[in-house]
Protein backbone atom coordinates (compact mmCIF):
# COMPACT_ATOMS: atom_id res chain seq x y z
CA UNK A 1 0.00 0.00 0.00
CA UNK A 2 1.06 3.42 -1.08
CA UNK A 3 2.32 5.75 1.58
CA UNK A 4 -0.61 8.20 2.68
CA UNK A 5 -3.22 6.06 0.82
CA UNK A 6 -6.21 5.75 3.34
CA UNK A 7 -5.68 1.90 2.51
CA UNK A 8 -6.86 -0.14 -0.84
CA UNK A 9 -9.35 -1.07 -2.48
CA UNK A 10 -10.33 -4.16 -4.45
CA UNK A 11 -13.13 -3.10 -6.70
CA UNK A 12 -14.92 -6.44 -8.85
CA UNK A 13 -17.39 -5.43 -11.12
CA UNK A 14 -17.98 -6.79 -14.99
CA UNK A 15 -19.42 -3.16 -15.81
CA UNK A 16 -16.19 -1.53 -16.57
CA UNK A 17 -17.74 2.02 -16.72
CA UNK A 18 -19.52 1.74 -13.20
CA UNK A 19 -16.14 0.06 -11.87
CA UNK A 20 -14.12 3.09 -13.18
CA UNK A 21 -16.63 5.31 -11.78
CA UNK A 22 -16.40 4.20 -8.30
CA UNK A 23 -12.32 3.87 -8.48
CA UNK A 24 -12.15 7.30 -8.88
CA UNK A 25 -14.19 8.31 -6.26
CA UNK A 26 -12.00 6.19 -4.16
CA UNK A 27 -9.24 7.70 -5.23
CA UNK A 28 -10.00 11.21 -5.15
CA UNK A 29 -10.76 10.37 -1.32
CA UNK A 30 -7.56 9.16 -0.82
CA UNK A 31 -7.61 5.69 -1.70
CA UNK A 32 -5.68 3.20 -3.65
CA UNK A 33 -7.81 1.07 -5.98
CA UNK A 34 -7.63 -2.14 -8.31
CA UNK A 35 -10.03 -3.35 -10.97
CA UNK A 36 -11.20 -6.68 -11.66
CA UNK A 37 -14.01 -7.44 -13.91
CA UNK A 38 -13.81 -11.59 -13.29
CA UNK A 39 -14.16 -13.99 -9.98
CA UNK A 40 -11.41 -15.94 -10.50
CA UNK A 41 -9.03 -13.37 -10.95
CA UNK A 42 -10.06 -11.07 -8.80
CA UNK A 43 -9.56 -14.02 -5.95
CA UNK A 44 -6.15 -14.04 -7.44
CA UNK A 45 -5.65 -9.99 -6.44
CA UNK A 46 -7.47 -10.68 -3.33
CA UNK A 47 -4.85 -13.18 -2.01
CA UNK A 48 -1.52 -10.98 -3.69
CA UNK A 49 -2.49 -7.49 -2.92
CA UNK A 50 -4.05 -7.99 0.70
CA UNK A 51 -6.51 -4.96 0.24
CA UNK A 52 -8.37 -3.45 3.21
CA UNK A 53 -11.76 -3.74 1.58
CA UNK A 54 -13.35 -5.18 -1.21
CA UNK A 55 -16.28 -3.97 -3.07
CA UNK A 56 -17.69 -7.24 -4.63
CA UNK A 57 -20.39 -7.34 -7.47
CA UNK A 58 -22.12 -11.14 -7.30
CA UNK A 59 -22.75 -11.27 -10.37
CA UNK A 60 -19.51 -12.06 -12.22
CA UNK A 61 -17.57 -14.07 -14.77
CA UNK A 62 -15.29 -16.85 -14.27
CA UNK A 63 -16.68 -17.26 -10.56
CA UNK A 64 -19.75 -15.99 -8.79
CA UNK A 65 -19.50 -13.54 -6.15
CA UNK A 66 -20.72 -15.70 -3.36
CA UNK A 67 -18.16 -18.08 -4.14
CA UNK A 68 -15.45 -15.44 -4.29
CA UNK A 69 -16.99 -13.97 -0.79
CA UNK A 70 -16.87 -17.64 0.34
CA UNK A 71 -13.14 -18.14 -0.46
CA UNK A 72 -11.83 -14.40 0.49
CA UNK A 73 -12.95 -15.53 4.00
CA UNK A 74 -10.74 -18.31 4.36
CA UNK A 75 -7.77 -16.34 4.13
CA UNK A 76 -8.65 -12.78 4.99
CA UNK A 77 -10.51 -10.51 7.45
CA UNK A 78 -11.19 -7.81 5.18
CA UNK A 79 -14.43 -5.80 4.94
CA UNK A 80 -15.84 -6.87 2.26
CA UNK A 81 -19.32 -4.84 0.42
CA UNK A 82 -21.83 -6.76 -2.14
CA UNK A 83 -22.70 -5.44 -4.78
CA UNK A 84 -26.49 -6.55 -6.32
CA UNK A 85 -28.77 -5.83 -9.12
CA UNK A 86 -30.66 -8.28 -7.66
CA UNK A 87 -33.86 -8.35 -5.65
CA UNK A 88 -34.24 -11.17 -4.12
CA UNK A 89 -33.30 -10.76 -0.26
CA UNK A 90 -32.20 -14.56 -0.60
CA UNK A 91 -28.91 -13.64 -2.17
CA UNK A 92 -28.41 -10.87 0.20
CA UNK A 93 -28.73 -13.29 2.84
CA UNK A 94 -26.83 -16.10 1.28
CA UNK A 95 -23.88 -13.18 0.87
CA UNK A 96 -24.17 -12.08 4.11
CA UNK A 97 -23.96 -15.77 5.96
CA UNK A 98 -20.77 -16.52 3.84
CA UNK A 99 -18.60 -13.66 5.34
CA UNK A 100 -20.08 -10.28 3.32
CA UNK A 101 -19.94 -7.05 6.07
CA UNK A 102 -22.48 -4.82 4.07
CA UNK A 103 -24.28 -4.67 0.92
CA UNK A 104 -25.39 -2.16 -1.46
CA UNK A 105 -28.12 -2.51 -4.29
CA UNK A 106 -27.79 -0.96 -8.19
CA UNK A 107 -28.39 1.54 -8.90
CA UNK A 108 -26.12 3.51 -6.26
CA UNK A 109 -24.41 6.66 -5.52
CA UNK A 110 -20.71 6.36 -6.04
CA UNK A 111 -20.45 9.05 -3.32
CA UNK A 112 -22.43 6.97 -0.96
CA UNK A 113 -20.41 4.23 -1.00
CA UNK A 114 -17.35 6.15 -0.70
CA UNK A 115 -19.21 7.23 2.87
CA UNK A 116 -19.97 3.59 3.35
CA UNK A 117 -16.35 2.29 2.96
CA UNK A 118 -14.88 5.66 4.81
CA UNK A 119 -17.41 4.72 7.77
CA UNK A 120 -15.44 0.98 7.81
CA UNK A 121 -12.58 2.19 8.43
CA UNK A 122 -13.56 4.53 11.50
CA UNK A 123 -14.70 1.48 12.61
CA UNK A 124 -12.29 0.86 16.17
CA UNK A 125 -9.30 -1.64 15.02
CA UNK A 126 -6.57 -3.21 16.99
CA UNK A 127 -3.96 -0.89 18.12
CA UNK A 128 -6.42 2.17 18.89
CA UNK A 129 -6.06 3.96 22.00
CA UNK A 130 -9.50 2.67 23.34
CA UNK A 131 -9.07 -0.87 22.62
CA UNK A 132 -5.49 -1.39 23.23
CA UNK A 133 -6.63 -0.05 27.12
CA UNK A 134 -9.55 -2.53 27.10
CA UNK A 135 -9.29 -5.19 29.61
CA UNK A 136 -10.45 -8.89 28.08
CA UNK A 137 -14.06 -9.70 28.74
CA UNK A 138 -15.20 -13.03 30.03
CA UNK A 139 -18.68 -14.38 29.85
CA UNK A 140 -18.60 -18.16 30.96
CA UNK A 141 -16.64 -19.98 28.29
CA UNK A 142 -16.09 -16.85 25.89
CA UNK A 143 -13.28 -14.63 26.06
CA UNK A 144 -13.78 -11.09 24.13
CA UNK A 145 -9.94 -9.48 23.56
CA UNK A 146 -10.54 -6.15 22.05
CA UNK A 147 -7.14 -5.33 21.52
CA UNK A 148 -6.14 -8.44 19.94
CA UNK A 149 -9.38 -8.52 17.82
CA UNK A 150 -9.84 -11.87 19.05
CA UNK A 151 -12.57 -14.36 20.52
CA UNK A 152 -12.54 -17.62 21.70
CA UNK A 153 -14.28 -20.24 23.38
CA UNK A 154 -12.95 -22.56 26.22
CA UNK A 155 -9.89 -21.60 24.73
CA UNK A 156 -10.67 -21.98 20.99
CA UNK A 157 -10.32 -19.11 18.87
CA UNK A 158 -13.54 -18.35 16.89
CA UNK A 159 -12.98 -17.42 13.54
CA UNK A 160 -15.05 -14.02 13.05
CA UNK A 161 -15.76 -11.92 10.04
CA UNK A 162 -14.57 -7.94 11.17
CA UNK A 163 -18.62 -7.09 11.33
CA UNK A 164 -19.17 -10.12 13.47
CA UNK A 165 -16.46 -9.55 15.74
CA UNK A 166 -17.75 -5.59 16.03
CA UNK A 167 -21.00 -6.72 16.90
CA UNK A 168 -19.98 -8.53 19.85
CA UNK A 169 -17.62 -6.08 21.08
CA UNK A 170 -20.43 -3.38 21.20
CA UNK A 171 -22.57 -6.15 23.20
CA UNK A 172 -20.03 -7.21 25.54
CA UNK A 173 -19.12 -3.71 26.21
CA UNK A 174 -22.40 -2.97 27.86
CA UNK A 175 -23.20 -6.22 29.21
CA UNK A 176 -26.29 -5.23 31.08
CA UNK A 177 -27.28 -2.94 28.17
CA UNK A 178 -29.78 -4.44 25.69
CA UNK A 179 -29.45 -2.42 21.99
CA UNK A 180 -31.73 -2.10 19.48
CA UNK A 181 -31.20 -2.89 16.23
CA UNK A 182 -30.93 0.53 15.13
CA UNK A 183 -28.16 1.86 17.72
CA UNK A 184 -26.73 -1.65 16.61
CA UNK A 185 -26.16 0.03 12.97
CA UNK A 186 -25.81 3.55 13.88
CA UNK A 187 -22.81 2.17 16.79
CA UNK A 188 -21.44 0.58 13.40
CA UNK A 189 -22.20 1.09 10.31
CA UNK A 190 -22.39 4.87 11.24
CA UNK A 191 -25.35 7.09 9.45
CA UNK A 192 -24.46 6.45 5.66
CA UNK A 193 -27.82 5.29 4.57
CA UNK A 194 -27.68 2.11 6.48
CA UNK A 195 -31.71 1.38 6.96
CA UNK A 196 -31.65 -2.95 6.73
CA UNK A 197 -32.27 -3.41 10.41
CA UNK A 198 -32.65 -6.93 9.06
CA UNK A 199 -28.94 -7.21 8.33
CA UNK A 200 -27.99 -7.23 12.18
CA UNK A 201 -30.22 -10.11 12.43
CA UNK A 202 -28.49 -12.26 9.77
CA UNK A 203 -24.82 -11.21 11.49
CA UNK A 204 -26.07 -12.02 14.89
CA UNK A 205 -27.33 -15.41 13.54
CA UNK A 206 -23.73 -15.74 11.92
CA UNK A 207 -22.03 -14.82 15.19
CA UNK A 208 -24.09 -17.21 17.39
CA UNK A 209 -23.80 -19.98 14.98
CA UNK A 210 -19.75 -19.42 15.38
CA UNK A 211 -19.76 -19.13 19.36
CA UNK A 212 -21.68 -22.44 19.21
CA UNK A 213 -24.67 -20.39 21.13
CA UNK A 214 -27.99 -22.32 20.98
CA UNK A 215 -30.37 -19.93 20.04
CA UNK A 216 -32.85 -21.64 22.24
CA UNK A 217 -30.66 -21.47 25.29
CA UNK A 218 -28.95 -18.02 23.89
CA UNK A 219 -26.55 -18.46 26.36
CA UNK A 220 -23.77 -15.30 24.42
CA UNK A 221 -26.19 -13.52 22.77
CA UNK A 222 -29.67 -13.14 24.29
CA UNK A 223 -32.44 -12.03 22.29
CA UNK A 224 -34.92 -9.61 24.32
CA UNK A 225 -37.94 -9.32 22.75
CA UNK A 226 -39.18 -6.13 21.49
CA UNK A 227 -35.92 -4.35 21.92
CA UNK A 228 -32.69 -6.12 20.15
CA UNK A 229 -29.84 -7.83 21.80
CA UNK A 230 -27.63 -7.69 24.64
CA UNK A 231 -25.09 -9.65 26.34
CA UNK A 232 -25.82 -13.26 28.35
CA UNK A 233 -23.51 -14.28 31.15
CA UNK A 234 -22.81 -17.58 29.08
């Protein structure tokens, strides 16, 4: 990465024009960008270049987008946005469960996801003054680090997507505090035009699945009806 770029982008998009549109927004904001236009090679860029986000169409040549989303995750912890024409909340959802941290649908303001990607990365990562201070947080078997970025259960480390792991740091920060959906994705997603208070549902599903949580028992992540989610004692 470039000295004084504000990190680097992966764009993969088979429109060309729409793809070159939103690289130089990025870069006029002070990022460093890459094009792909096909799955199988942007997987390829994905694994040499190491970007900080990538902005993923699912609709793509060589290999679908799910299946690049899929395979990105087993190697990297990047925030990673969908991109859909399409309207069927199924393939948000199927994006979402396979590692995806946010989605925007076409047509879309280039500017907005500029905000969308600049809100990311405001996001509180290792290293920052806050959570390098923060003590480790234990509820029964699960251990919350959030200076290491890290989670694990008696003693395993849980493998969490960054949106995943910010979810539960919020929660486990306020343990007694149960948050609605909507100060879940203004506390993370910030106010760029976020409004899918559905989205937190499919990333707390995600997270509990991954903690091994029953949601019967809910013994991480308790539900409490007619508010959101907060914290259990595990």
């Amino acid at each position: 990465m470039q000295a004084g770029s504000l990190g680097h982008v992966l764009i993969v998009d088979d429109e060309a024009v729409l793809a070159g549109v939103v690289a130089s927004y990025l870069d006029r904001a002070g990022f460093e960008t890459t094009i792909s236009g096909d799955g199988l090679e942007a997987l390829e860029l994905a694994r040499r270049l190491d970007p900080t986000v990538i902005i993923l169409d699912l609709g793509l040549p060589g290999m679908d987008g799910i299946e690049v989303c899929r395979q990105v995750r087993t190697f990297s912890d990047c925030y990673l946005v969908m991109l859909t024409a399409r309207t069927d909340e199924v393939d948000v959802l199927i994006g979402l469960s396979v590692g995806a941290d946010d989605y925007v649908t076409k047509p879309f303001s280039a500017r907005e996801l500029v905000a969308r990607v600049q809100a990311m990365l405001r996001r509180p990562r290792s290293g920052g003054a806050t959570t390098a201070a923060a003590p480790v947080r234990r509820f029964g078997a699960l251990s919350v680090d959030p200076a290491a970025r890290e989670a694990t259960v008696a003693g395993q480390l849980v493998e969490l997507t960054p949106t995943e792991f910010d979810l539960l740091t919020v929660l486990s920060e306020l343990p007694r505090l149960a948050l609605s959906r909507r100060q879940l994705i203004e506390t993370i997603w910030g106010d760029v035009g976020v409004g899918d208070e559905h989205m937190v549902d499919v990333h707390i599903a995600n997270l509990r699945r991954k903690l091994g949580d029953d949601p019967a028992t809910q013994r991480y992540v308790v539900t409490v009806r007619g508010v959101g989610y907060r914290m259990g004692a595990g």
